[in-house]
Protein backbone atom coordinates (compact mmCIF):
# COMPACT_ATOMS: atom_id res chain seq x y z
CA UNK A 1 -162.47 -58.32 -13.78
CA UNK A 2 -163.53 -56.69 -16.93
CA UNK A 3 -161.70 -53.98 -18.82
CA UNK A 4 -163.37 -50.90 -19.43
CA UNK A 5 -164.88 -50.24 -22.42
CA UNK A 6 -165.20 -46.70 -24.22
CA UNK A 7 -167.89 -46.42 -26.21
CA UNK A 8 -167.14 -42.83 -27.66
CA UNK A 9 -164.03 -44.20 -28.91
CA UNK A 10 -161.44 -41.45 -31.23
CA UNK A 11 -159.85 -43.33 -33.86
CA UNK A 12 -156.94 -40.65 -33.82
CA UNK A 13 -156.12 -41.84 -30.32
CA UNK A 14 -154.85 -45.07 -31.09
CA UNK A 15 -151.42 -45.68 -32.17
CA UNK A 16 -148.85 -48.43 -33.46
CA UNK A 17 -148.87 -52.11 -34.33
CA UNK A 18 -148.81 -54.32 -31.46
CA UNK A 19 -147.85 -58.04 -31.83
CA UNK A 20 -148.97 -60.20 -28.72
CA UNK A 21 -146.23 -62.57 -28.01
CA UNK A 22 -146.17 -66.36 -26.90
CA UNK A 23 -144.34 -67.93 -24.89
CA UNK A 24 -144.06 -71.39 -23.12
CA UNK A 25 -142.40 -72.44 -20.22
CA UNK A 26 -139.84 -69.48 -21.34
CA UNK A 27 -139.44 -70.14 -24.74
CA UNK A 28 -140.57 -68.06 -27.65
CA UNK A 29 -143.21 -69.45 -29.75
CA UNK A 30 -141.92 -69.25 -33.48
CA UNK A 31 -145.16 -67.59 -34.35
CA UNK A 32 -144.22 -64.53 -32.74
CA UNK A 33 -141.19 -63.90 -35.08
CA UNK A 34 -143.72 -65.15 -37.93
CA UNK A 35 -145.84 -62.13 -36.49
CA UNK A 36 -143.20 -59.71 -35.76
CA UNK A 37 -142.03 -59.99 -38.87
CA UNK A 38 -145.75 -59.11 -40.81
CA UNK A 39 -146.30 -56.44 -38.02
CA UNK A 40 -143.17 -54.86 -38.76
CA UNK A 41 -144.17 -54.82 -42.65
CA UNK A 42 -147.96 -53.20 -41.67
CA UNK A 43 -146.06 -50.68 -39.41
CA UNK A 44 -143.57 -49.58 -42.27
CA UNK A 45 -146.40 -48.94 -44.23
CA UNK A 46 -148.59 -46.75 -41.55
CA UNK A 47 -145.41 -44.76 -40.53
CA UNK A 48 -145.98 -46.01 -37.02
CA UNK A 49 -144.21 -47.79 -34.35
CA UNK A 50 -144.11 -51.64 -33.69
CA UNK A 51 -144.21 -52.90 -30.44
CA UNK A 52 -144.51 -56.54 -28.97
CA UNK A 53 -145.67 -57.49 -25.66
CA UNK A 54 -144.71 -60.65 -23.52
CA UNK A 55 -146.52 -62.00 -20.47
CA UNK A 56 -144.74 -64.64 -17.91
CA UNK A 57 -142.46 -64.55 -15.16
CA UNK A 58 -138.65 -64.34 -14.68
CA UNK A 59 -138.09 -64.26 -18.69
CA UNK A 60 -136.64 -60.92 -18.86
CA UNK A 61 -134.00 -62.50 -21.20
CA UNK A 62 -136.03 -64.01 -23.28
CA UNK A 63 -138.29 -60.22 -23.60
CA UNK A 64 -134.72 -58.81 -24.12
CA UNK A 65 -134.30 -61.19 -27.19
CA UNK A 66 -137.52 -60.29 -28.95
CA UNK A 67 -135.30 -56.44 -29.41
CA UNK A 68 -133.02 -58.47 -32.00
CA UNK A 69 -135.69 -59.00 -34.51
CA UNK A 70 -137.04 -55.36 -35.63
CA UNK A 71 -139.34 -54.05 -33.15
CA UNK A 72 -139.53 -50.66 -31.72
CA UNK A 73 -140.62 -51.41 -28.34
CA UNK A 74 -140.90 -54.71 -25.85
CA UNK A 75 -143.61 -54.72 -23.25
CA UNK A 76 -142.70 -57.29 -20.68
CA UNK A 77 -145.79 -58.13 -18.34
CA UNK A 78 -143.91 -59.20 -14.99
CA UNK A 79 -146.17 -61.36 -12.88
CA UNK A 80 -145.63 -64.43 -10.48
CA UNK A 81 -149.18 -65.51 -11.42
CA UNK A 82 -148.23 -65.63 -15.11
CA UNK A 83 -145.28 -67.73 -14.61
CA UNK A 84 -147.74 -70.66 -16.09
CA UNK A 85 -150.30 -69.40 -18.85
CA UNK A 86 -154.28 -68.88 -17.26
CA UNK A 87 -156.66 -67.90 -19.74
CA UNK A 88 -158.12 -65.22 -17.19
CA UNK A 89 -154.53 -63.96 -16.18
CA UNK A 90 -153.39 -63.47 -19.59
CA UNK A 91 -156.03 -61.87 -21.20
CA UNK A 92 -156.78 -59.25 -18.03
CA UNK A 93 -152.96 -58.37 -17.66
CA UNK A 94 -152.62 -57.59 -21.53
CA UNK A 95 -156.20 -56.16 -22.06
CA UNK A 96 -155.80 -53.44 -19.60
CA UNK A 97 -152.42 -52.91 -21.32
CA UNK A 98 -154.30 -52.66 -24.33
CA UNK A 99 -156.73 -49.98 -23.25
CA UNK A 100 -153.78 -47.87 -21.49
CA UNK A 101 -151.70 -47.87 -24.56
CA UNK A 102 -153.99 -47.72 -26.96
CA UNK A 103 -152.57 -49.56 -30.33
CA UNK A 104 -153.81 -49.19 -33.56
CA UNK A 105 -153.59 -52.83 -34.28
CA UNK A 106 -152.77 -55.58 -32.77
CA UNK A 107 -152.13 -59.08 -33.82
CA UNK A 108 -151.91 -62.95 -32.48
CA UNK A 109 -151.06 -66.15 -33.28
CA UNK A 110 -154.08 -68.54 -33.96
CA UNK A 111 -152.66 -71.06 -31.61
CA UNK A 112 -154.48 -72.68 -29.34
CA UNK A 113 -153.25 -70.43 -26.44
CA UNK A 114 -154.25 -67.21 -29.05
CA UNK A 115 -157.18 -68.78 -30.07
CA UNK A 116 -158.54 -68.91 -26.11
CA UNK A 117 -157.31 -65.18 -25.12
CA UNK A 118 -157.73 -63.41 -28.39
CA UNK A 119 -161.72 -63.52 -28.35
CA UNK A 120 -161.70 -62.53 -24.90
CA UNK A 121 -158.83 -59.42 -25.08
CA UNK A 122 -161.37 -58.36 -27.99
CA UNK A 123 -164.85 -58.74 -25.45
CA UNK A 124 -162.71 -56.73 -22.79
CA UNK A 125 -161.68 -54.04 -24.59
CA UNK A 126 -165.00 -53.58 -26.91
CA UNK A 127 -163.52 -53.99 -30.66
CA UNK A 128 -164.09 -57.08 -33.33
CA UNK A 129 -161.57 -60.02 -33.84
CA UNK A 130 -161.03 -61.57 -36.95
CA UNK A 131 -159.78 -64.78 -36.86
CA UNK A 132 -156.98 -66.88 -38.73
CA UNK A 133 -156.25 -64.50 -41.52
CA UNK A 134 -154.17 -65.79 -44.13
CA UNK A 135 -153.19 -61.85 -45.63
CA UNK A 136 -153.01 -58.75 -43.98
CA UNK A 137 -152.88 -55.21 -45.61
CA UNK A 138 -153.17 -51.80 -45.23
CA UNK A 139 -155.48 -49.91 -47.31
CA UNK A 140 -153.76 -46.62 -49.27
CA UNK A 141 -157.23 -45.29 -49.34
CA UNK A 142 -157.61 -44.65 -45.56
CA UNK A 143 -154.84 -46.62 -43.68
CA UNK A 144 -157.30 -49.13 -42.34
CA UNK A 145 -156.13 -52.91 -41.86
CA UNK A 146 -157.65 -55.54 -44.56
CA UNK A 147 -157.83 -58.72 -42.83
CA UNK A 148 -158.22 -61.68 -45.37
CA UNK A 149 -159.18 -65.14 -44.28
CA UNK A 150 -160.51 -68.28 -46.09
CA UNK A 151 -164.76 -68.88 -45.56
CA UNK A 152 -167.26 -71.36 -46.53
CA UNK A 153 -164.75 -74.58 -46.18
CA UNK A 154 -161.55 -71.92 -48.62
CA UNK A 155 -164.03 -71.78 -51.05
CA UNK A 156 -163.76 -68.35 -50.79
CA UNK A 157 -161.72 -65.67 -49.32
CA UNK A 158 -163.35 -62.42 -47.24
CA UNK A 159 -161.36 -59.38 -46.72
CA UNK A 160 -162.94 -57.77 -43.63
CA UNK A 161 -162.38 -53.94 -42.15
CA UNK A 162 -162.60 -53.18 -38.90
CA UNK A 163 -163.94 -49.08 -39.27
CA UNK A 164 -165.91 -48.06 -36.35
CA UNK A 165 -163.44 -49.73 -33.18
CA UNK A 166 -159.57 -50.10 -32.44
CA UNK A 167 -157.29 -51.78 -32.18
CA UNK A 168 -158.20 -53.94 -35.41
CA UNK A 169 -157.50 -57.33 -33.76
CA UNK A 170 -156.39 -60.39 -35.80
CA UNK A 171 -155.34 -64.04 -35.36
CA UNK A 172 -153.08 -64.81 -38.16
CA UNK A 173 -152.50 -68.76 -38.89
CA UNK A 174 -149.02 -70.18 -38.32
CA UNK A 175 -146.85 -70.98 -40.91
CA UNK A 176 -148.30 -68.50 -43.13
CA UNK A 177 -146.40 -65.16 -42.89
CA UNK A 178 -142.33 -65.17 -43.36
CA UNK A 179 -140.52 -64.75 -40.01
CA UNK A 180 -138.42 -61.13 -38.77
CA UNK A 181 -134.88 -61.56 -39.85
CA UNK A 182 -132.50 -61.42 -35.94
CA UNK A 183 -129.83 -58.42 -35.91
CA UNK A 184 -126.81 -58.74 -33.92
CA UNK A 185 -127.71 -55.63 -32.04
CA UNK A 186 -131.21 -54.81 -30.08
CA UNK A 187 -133.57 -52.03 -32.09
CA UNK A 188 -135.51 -51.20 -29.36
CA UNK A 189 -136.04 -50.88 -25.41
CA UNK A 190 -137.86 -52.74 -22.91
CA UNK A 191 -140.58 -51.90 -20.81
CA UNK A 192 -141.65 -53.91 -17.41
CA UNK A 193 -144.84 -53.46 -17.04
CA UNK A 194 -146.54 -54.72 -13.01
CA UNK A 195 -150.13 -55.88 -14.16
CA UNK A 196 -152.36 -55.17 -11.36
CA UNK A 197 -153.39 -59.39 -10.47
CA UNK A 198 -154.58 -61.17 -7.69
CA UNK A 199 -155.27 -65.00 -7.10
CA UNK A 200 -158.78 -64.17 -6.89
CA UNK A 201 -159.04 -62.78 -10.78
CA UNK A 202 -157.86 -66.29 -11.67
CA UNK A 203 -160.72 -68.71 -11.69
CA UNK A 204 -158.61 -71.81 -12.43
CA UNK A 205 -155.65 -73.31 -10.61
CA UNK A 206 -152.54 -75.36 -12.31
CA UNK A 207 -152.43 -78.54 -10.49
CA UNK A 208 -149.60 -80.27 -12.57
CA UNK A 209 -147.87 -80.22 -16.18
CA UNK A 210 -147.56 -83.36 -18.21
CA UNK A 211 -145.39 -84.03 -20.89
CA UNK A 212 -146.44 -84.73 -23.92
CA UNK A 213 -146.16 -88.47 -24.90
CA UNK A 214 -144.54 -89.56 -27.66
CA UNK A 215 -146.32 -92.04 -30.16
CA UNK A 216 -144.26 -94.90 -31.99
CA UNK A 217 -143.85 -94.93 -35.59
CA UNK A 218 -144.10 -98.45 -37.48
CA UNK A 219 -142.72 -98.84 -40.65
């Protein structure tokens, strides 16, 4: 099921900085905090709000947590079929949550989970995707998001704009931005959001999880 896209899209209608949030099996991927923590930088500097949105199921408590580390607002996407990640679950649920909020920008991890629903969220919704920026920015000029990343093998680095569509969508590499500092007290409220999902909308099925093995080391 595909979002809808707008094509006479208002720039003045979208609002915010949005990080999407990763989780596995319940537990907070550090590159959210590593993205929190950049968003909440970008959203300082547009006078706007940040928000960060979680997908899963029963991790209230863990969408509760992500209130300690400087955002504004925590979207919690509540769903039985996104207790275990699905590339097509995912990217519906927080596409359409996209299109009804309507961020300004709106930024993922390039792991491999963001890698797989970042490109897709983007097709959904109708707006570019740059991917594994090192450096984000916000232009004095005219407020718009500079997205730098390495090309050509990091022989060089592009800055890229995003001026005709929102949100301005980037994956931003692990590792690369410094992480939201945690306050003892929550900054923010929650929202549970009940994506409209069915078994159907999910063309693959999650027959069993293997742990990772673990290699030997020789000295």
């Amino acid at each position: 099921m595909r979002a809808k896209v707008n094509q006479d899209i208002n720039l003045n209608d979208h609002n915010g900085v949005w990080v999407i949030g990763e989780q596995r099996e319940g537990k907070i991927n550090p590159v959210t905090i590593e993205l929190i923590g950049e968003g909440r930088k970008l959203a300082d500097q547009l006078g706007k709000e940040l928000s960060v949105v979680i997908a899963g199921y029963g991790i209230e408590k863990e969408a509760r947590e992500l209130l300690h580390y400087g955002v504004d607002k925590a979207y919690y996407i509540n769903d039985h079929l996104l207790e275990n990640f699905s590339t097509d679950g995912y990217a519906i649920s927080i596409a359409n949550l996209i299109q009804d909020k309507k961020p300004e920008v709106v930024l993922v991890g390039a792991t491999s989970i963001g890698r797989d629903i970042a490109p897709r969220i983007a097709g959904k919704i109708g707006t570019g995707l740059t991917a594994d920026c090192t450096k984000l920015e916000i232009d004095p000029t005219d407020n718009k998001l500079l997205q730098t990343r390495p090309a050509f093998g990091g022989n060089l680095m592009a800055t890229i704009v995003c001026p005709k569509n929102r949100p301005q969508m980037s994956t931003v590499r692990p590792g690369v931005m410094e992480k939201a500092k945690r306050t003892e007290t929550s900054t923010g409220i929650l929202e549970v959001i009940n994506p409209v999902l069915t078994e159907e909308m999910i063309r693959t099925r999650l027959i069993k999880v293997l742990p990772q093995e673990k290699t030997c080391k020789f000295n």
